[in-house]
N, C-alpha and C. Protein backbone atom coordinates (compact mmCIF):
# COMPACT_ATOMS: atom_id res chain seq x y z
N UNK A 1 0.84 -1.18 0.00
CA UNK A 1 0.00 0.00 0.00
C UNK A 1 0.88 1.24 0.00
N UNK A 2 0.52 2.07 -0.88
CA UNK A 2 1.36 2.96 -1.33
C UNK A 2 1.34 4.46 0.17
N UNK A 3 2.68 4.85 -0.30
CA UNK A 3 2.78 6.40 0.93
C UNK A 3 3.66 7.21 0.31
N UNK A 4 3.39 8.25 0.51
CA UNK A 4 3.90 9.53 0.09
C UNK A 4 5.00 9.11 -1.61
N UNK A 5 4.52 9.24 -2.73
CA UNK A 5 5.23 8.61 -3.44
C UNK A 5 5.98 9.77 -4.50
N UNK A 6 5.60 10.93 -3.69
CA UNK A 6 6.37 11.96 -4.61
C UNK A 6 6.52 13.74 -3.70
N UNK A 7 7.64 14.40 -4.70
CA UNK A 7 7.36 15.56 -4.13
C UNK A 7 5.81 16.45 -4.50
N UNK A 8 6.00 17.74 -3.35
CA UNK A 8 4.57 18.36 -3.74
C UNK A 8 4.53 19.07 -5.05
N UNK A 9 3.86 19.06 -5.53
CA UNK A 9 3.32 20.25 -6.79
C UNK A 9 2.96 21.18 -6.88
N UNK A 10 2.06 21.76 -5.52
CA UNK A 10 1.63 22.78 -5.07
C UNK A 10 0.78 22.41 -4.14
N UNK A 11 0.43 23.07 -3.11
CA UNK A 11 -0.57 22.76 -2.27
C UNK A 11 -1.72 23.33 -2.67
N UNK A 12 -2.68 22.02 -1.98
CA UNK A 12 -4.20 22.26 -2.76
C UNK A 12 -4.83 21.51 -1.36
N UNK A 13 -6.01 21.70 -1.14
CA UNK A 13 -7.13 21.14 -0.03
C UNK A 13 -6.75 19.64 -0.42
N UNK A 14 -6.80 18.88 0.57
CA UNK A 14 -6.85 17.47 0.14
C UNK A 14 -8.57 17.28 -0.67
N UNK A 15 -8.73 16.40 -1.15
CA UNK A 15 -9.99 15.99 -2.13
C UNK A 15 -10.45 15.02 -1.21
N UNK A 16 -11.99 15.24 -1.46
CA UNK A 16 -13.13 14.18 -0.39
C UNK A 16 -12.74 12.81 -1.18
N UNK A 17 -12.27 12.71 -2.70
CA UNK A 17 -12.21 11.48 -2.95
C UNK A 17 -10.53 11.74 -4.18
N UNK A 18 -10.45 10.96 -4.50
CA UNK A 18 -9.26 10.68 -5.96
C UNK A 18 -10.30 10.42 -6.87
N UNK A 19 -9.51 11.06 -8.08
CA UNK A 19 -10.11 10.66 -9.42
C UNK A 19 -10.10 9.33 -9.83
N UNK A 20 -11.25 9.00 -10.04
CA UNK A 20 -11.17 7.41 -10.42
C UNK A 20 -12.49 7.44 -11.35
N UNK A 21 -12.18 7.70 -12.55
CA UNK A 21 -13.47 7.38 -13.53
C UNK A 21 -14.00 5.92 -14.24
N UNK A 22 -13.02 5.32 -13.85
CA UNK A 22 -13.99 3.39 -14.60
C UNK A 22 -13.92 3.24 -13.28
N UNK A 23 -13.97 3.45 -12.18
CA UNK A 23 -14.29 2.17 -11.11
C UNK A 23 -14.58 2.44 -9.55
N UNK A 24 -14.98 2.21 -8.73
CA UNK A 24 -15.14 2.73 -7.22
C UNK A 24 -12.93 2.69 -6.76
N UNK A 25 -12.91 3.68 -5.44
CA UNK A 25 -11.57 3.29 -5.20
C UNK A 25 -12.04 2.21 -4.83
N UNK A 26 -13.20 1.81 -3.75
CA UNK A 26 -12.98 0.16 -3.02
C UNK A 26 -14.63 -0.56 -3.10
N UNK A 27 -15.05 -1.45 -2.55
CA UNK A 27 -16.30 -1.95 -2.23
C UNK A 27 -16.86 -1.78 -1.00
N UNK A 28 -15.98 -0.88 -0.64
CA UNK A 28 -16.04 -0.57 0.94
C UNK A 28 -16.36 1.04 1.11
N UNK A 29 -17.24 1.68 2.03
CA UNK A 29 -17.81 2.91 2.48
C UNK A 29 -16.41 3.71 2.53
N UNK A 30 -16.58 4.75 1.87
CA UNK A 30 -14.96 5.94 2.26
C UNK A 30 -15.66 7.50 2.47
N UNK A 31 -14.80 7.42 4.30
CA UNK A 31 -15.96 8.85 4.77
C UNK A 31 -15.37 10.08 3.92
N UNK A 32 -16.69 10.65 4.16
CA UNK A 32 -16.18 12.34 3.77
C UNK A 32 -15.36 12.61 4.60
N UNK A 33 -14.21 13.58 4.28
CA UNK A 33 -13.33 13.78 4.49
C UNK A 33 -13.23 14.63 6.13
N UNK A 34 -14.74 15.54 5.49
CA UNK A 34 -14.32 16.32 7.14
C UNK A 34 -15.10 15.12 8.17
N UNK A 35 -15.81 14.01 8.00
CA UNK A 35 -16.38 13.28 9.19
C UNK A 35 -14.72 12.28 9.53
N UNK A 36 -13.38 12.43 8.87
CA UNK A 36 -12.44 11.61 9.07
C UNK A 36 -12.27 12.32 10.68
N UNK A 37 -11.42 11.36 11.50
CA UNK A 37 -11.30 11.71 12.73
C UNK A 37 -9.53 12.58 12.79
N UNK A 38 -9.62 13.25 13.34
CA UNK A 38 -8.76 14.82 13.07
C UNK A 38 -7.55 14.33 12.71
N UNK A 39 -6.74 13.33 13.52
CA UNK A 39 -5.43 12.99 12.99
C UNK A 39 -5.01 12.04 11.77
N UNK A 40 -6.33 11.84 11.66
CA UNK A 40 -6.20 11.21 10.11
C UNK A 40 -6.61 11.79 8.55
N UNK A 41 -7.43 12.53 9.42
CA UNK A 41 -7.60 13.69 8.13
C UNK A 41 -6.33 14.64 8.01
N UNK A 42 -5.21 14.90 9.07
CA UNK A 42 -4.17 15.52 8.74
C UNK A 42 -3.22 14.73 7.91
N UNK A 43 -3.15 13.71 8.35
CA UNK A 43 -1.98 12.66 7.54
C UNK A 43 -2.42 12.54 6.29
N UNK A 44 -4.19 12.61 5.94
CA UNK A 44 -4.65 12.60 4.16
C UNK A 44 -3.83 13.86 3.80
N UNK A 45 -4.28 15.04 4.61
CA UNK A 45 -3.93 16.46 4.22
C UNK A 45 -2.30 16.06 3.97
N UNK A 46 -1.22 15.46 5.11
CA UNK A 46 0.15 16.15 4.70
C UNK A 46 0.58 14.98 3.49
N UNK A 47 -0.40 14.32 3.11
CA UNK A 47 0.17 13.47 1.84
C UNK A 47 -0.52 13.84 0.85
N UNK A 48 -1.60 14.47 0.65
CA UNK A 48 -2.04 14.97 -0.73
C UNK A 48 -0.85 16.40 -0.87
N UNK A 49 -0.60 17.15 0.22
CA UNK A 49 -0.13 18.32 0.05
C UNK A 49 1.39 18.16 -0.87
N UNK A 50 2.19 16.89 -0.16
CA UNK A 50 3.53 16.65 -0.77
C UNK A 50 3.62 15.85 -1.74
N UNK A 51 2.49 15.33 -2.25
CA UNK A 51 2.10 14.35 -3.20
C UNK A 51 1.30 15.08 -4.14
N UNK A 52 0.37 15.78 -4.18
CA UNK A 52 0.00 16.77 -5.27
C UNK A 52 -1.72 15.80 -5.50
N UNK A 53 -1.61 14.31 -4.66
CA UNK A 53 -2.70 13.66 -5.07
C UNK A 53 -3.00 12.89 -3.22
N UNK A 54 -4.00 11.99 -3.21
CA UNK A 54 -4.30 11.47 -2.18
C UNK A 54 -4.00 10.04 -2.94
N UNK A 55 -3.56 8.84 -2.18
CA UNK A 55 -3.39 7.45 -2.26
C UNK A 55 -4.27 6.81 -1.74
N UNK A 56 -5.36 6.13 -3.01
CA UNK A 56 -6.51 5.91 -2.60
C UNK A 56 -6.81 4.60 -1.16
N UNK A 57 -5.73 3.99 -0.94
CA UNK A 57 -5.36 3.21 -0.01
C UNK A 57 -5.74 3.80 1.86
N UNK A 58 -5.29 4.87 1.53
CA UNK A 58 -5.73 6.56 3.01
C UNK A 58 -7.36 6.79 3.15
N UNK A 59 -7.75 6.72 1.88
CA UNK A 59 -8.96 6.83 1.90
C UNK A 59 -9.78 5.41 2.25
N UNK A 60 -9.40 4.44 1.33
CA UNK A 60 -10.05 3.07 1.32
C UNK A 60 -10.06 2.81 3.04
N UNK A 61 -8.97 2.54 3.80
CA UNK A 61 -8.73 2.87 4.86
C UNK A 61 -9.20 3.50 6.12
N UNK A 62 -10.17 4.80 6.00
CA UNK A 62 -10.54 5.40 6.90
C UNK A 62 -11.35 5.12 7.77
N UNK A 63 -11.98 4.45 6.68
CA UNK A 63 -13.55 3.85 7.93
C UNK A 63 -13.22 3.07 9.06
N UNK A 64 -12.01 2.85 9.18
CA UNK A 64 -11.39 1.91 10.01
C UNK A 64 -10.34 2.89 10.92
N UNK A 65 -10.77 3.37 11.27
CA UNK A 65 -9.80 4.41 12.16
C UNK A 65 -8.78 3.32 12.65
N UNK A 66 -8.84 2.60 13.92
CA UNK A 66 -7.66 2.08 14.90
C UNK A 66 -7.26 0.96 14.15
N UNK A 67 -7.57 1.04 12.36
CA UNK A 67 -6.87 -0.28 11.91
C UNK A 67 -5.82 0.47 10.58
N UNK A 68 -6.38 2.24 10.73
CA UNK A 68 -5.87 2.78 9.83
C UNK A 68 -4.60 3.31 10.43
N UNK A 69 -4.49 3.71 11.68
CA UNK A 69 -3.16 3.75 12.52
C UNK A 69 -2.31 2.85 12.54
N UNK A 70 -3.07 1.83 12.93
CA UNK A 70 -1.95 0.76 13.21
C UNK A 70 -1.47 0.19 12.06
N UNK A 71 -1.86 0.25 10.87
CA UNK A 71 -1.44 -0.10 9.73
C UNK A 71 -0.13 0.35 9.53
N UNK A 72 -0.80 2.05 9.25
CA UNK A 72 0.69 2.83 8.79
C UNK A 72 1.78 3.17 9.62
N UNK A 73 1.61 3.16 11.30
CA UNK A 73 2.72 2.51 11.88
C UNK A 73 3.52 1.49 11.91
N UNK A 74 2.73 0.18 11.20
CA UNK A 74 3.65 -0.58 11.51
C UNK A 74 4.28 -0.01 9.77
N UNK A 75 3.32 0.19 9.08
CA UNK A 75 4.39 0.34 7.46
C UNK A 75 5.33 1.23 7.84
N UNK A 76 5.51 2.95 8.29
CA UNK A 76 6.39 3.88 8.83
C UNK A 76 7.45 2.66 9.25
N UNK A 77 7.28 2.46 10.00
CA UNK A 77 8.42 2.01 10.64
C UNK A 77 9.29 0.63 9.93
N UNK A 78 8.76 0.01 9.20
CA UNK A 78 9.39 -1.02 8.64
C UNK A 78 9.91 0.08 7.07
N UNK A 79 9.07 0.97 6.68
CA UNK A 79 9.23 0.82 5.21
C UNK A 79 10.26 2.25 4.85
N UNK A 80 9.91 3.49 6.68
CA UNK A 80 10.29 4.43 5.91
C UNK A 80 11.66 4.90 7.09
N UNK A 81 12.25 3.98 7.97
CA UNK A 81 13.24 4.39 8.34
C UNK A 81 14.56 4.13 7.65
N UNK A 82 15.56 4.71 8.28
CA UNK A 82 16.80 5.60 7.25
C UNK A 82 18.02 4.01 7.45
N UNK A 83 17.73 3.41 8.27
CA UNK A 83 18.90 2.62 8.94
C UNK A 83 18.88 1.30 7.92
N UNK A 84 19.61 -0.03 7.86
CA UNK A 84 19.46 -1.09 7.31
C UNK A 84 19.53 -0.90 5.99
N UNK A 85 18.41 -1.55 4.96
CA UNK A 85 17.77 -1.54 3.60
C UNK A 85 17.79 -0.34 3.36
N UNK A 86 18.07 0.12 2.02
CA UNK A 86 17.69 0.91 1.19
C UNK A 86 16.45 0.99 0.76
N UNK A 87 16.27 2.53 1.11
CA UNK A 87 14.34 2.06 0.94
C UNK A 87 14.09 2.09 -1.14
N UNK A 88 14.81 2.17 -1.40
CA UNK A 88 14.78 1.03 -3.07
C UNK A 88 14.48 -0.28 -2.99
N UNK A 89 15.47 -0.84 -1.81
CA UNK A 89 15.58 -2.61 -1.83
C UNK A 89 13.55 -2.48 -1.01
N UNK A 90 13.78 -1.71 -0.24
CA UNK A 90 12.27 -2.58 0.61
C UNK A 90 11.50 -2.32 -0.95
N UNK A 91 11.08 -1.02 -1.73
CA UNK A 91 10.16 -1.46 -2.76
C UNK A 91 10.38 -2.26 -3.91
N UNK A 92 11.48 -3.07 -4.23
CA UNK A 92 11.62 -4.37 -4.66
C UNK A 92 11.04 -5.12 -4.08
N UNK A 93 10.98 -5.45 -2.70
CA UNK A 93 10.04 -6.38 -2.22
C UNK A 93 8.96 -6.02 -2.11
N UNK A 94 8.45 -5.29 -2.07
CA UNK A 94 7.29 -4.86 -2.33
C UNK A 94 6.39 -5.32 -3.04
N UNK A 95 7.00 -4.33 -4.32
CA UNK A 95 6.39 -4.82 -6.32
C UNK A 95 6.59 -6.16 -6.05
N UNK A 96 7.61 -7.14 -5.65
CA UNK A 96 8.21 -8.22 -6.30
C UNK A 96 6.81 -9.27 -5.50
N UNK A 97 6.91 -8.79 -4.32
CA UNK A 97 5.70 -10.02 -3.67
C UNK A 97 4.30 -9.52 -3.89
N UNK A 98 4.25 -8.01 -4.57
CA UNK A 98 2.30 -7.86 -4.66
C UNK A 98 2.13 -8.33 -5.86
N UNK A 99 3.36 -8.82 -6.75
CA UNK A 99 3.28 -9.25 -7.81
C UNK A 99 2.90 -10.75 -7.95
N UNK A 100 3.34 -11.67 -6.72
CA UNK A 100 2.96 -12.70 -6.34
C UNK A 100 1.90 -13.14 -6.33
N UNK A 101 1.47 -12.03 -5.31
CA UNK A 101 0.07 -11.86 -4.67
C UNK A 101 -0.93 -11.30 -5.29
N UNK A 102 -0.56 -10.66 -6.85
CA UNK A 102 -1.25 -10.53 -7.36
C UNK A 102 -2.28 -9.06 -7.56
N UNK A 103 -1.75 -8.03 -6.55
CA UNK A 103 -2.53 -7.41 -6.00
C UNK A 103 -1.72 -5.91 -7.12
N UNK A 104 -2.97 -5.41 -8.02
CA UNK A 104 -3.12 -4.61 -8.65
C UNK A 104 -2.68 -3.32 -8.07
N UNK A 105 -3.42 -3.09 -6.96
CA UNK A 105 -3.02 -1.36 -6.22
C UNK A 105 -1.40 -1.35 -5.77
N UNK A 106 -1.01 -2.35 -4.97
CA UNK A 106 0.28 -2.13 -4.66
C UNK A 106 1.49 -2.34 -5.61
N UNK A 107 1.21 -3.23 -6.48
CA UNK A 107 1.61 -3.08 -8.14
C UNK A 107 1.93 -1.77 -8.72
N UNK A 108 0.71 -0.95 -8.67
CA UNK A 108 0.87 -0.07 -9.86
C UNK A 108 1.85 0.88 -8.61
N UNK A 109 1.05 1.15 -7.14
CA UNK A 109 1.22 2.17 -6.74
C UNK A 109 3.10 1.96 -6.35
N UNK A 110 3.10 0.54 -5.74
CA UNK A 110 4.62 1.23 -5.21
C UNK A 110 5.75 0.54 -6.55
N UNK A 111 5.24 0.23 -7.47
CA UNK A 111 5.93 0.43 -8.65
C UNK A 111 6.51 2.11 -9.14
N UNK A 112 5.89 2.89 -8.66
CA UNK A 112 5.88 4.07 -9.16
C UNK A 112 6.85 4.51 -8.12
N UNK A 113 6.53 4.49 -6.69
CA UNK A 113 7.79 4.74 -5.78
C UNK A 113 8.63 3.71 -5.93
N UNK A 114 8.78 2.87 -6.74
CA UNK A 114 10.47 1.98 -7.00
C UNK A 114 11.08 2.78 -7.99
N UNK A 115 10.10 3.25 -9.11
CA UNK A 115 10.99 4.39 -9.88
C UNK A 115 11.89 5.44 -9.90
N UNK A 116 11.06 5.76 -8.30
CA UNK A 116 11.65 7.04 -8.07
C UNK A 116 12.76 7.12 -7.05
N UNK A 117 12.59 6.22 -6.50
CA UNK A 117 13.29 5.78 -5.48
C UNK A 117 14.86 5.09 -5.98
N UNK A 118 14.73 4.26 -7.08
CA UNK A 118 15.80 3.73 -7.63
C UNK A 118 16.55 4.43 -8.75
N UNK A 119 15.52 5.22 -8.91
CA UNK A 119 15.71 6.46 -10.13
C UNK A 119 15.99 5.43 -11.61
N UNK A 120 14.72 4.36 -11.61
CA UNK A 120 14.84 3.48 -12.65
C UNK A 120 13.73 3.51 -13.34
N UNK A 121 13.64 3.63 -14.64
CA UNK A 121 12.03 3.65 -14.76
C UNK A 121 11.55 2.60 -15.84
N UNK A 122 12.64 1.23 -15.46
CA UNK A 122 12.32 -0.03 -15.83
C UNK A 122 12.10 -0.94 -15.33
N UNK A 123 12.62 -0.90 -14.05
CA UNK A 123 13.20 -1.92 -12.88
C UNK A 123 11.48 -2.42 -12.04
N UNK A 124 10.71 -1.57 -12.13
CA UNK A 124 9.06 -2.16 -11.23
C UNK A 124 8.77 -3.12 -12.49
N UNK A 125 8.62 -2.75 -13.61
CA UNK A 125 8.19 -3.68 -14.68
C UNK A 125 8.99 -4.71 -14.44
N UNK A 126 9.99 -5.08 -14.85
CA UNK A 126 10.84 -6.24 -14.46
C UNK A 126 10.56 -7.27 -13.46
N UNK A 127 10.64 -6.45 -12.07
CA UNK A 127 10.24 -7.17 -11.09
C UNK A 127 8.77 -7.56 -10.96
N UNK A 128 7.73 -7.15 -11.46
CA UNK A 128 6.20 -7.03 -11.48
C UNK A 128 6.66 -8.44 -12.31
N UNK A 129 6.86 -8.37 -13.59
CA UNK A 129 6.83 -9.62 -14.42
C UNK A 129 6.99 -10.65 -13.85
N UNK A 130 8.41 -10.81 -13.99
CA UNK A 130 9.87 -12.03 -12.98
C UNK A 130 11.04 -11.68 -12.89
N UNK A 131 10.52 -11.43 -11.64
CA UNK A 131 12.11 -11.08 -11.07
C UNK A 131 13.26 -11.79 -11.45
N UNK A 132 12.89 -13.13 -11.91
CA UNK A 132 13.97 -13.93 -11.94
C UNK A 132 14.97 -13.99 -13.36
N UNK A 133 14.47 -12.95 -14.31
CA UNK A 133 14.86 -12.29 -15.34
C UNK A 133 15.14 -11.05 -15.56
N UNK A 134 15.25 -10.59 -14.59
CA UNK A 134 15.77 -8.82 -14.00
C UNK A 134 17.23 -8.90 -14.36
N UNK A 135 18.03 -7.97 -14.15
CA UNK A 135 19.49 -8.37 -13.99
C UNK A 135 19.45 -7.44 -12.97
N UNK A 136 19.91 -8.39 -12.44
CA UNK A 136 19.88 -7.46 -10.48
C UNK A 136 21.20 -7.83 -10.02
N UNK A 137 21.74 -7.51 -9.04
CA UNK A 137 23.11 -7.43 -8.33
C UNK A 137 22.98 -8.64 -7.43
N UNK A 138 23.78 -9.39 -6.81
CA UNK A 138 23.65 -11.01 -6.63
C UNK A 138 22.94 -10.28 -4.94
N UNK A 139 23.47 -9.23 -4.72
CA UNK A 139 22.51 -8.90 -2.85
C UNK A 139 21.03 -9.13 -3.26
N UNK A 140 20.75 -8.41 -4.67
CA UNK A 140 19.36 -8.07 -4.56
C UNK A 140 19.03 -9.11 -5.00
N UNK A 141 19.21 -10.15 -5.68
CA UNK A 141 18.50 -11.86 -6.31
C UNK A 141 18.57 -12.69 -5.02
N UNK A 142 19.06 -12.44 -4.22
CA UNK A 142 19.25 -13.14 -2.83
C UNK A 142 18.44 -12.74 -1.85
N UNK A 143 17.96 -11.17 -1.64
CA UNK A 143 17.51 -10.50 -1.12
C UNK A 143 15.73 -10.89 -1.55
N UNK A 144 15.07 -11.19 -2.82
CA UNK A 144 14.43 -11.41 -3.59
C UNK A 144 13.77 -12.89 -3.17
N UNK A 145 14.55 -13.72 -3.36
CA UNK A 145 14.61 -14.85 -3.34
C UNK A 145 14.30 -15.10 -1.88
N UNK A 146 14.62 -14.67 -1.08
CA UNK A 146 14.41 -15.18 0.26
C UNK A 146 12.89 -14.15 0.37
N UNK A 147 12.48 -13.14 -0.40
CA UNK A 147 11.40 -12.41 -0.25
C UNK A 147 10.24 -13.37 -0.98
N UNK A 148 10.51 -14.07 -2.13
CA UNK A 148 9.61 -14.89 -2.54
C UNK A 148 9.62 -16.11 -1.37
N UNK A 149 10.01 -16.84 -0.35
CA UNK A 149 9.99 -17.71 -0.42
C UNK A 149 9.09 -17.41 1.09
N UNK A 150 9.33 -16.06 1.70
CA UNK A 150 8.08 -15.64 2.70
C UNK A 150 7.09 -15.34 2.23
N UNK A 151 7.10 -15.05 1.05
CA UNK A 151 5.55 -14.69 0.27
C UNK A 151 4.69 -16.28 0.33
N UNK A 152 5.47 -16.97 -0.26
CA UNK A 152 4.71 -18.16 -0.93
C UNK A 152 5.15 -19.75 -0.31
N UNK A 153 6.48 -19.89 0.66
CA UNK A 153 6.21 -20.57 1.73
C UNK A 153 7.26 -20.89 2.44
N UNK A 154 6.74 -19.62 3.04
CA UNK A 154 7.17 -19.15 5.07
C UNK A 154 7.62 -20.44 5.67
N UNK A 155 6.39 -21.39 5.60
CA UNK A 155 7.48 -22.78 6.35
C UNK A 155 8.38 -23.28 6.49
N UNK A 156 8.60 -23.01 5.03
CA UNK A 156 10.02 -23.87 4.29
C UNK A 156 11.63 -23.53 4.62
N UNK A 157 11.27 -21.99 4.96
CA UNK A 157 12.41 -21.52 5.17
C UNK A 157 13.35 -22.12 6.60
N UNK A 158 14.76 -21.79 6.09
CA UNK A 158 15.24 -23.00 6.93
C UNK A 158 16.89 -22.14 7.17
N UNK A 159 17.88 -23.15 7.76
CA UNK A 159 18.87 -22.44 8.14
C UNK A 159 19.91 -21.78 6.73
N UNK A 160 19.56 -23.00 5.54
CA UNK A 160 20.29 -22.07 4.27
C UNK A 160 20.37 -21.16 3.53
N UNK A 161 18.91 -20.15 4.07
CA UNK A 161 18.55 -19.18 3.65
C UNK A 161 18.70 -17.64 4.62
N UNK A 162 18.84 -18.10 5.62
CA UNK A 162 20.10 -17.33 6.52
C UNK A 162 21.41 -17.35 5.80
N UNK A 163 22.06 -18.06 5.48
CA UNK A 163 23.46 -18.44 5.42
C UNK A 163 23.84 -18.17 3.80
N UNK A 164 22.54 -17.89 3.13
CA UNK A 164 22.73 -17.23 1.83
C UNK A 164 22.70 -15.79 1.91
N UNK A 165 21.71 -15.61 3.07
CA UNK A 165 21.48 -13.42 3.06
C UNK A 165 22.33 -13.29 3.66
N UNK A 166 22.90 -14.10 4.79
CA UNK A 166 24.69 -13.19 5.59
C UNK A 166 25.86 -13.29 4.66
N UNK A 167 25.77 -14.21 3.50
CA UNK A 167 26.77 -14.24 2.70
C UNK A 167 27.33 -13.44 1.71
N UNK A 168 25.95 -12.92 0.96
CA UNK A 168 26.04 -11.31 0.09
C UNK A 168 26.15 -10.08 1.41
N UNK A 169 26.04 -10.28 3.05
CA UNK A 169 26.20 -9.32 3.36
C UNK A 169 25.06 -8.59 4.26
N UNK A 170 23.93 -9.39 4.34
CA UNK A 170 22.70 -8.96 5.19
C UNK A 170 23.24 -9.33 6.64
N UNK A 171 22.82 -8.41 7.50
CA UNK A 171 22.77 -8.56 9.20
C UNK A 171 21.50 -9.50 9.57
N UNK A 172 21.21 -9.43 10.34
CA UNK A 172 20.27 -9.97 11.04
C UNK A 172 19.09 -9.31 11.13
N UNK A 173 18.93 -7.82 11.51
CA UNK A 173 18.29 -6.45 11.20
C UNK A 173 17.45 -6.46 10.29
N UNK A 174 18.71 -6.70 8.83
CA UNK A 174 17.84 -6.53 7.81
C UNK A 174 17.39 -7.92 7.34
N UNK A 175 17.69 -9.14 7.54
CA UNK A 175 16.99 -10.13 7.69
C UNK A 175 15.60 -10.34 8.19
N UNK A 176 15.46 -9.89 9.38
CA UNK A 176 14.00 -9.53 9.46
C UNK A 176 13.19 -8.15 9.01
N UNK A 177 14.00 -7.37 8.28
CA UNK A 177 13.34 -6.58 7.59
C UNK A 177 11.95 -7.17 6.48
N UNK A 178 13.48 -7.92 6.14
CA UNK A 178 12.78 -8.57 4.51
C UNK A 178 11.62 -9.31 4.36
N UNK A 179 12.21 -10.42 5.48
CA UNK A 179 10.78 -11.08 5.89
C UNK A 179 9.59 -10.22 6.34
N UNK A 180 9.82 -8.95 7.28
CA UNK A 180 8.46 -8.54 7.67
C UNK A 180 7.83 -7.65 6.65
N UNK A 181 8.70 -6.81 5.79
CA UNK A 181 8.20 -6.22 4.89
C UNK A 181 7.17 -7.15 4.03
N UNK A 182 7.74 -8.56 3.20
CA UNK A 182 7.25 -9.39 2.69
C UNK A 182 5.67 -10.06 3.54
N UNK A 183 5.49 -10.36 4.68
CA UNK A 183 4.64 -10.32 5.76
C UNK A 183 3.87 -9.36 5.56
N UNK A 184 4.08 -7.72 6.00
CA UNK A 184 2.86 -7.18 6.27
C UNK A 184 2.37 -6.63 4.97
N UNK A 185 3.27 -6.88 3.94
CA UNK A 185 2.40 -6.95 2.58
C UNK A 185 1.59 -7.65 1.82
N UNK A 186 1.68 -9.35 2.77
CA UNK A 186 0.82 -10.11 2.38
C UNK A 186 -0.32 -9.64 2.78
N UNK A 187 -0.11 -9.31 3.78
CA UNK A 187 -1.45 -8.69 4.77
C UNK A 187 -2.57 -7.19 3.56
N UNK A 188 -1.56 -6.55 3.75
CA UNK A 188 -1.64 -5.55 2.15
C UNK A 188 -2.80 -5.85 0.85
N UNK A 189 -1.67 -6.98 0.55
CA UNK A 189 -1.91 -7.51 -0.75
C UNK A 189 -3.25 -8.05 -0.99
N UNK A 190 -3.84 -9.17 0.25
CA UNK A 190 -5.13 -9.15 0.59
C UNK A 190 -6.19 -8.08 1.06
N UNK A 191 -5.75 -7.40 1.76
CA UNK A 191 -6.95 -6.74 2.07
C UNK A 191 -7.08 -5.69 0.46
N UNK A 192 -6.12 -4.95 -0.50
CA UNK A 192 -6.78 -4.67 -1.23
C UNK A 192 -7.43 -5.30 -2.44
N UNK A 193 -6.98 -6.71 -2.27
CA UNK A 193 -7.94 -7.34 -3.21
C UNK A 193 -9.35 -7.96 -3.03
N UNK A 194 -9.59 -7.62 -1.49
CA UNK A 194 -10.89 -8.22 -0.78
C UNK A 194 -11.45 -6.78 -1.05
N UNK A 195 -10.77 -5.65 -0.78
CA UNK A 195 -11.64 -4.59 -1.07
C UNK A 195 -12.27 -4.14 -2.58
N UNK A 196 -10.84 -4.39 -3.84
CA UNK A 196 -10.80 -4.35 -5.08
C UNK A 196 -10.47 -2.85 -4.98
N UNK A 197 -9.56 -2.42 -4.39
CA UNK A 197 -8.94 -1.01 -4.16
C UNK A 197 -7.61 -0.73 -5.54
N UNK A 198 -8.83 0.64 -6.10
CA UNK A 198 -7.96 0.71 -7.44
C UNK A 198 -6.58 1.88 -7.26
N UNK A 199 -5.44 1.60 -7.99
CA UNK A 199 -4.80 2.62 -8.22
C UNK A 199 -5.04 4.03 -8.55
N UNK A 200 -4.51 5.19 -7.94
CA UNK A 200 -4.64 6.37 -8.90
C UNK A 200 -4.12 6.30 -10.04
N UNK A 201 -4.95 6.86 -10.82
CA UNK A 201 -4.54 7.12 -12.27
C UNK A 201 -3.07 7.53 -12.09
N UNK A 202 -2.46 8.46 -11.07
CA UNK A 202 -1.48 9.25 -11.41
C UNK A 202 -0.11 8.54 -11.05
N UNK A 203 -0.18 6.93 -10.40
CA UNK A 203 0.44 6.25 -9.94
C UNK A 203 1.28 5.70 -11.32
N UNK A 204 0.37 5.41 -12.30
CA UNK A 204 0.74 4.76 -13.66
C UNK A 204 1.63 5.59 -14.30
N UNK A 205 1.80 6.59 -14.29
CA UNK A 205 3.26 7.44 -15.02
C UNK A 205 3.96 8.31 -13.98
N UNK A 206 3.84 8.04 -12.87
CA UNK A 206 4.96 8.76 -11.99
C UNK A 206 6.06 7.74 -12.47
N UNK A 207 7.53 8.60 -12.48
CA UNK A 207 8.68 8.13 -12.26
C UNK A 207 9.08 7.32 -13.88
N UNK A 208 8.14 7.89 -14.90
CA UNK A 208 8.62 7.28 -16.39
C UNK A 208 9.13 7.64 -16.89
């Protein structure tokens, strides 16, 4: 689920909704903006303001106040601190497992922050496809690889897949980065496909 995926453009009122002309953002109720409860209508406000748009994910989201906090805390903190991963590598895993999972919004949306972020504006396509035909750096096919294998099966994983991420160079830190990033995007990945939560239009050519 996409966050702040660009600089501002100008400041403008945040919008009661995003433009979305073929489709609802979700199947799910999205309040008017001024019935949002105050600290969440600021966080719409300081991300439409530096974003130039709202991420229909904030909105899809609202009706759920104490599930809309705890969401983007736990994402803040896994996705947007400075330490460990490069926040490039976390949206490789990202694209690479909503691609798994199948899930359209986090596809388009944090495809667009891998662009910008990696300053690549080939590299989300790649990984969206198969990763396993990317030409990636042996950290990031390793890094990848142990991200597919929490996507699609967590069980399996075992002591050689430690002993492959400390070998290109991962800590422990970012070892459980990878995995949890991969984790609370499964979580992600489902709920916007239970909702059918569409991309902004404006997600599709950021960063081309």
């Amino acid at each position: 689920m996409a966050h702040n995926p660009g600089k501002n453009h100008g400041k403008k009122p945040a919008k009661e909704t995003a433009q979305q002309p073929s489709a609802p953002i979700s199947r799910f109720p999205i309040p008017p903006l001024k019935d949002m409860e105050p600290d969440i209508r600021q966080r719409i406000e300081t991300v439409q303001a530096k974003s130039g748009f709202v991420p229909n994910i904030f909105l899809a989201l609202a009706h759920r106040p104490e599930e809309f906090r705890a969401f983007f805390a736990f994402h803040d903190a896994l996705v947007d601190k400075d330490e460990g991963l490069s926040k490039a590598e976390r949206e490789m895993i990202i694209v690479m497992t909503s691609a798994l999972n199948q899930c359209l919004y986090c596809v388009v949306a944090h495809g667009a922050i891998l662009r910008i972020r990696a300053k690549d504006p080939l590299l989300a396509d790649k990984l969206a496809t198969n990763y396993l035909k990317a030409d990636l750096e042996p950290r990031q096919r390793v890094m990848l690889d142990y991200a597919s294998k929490v996507c699609m099966a967590a069980d399996s994983i075992d002591d050689e897949d430690f002993e492959a991420l400390e070998e290109v160079g991962f800590d422990q830190d970012e070892i459980w980065d990878i995995g949890a990033i991969a984790a609370l995007f499964a979580l992600s990945n489902r709920l916007a496909n239970v909702a059918s939560i569409q991309p902004n239009t404006e997600f599709y050519t950021l960063g081309r």
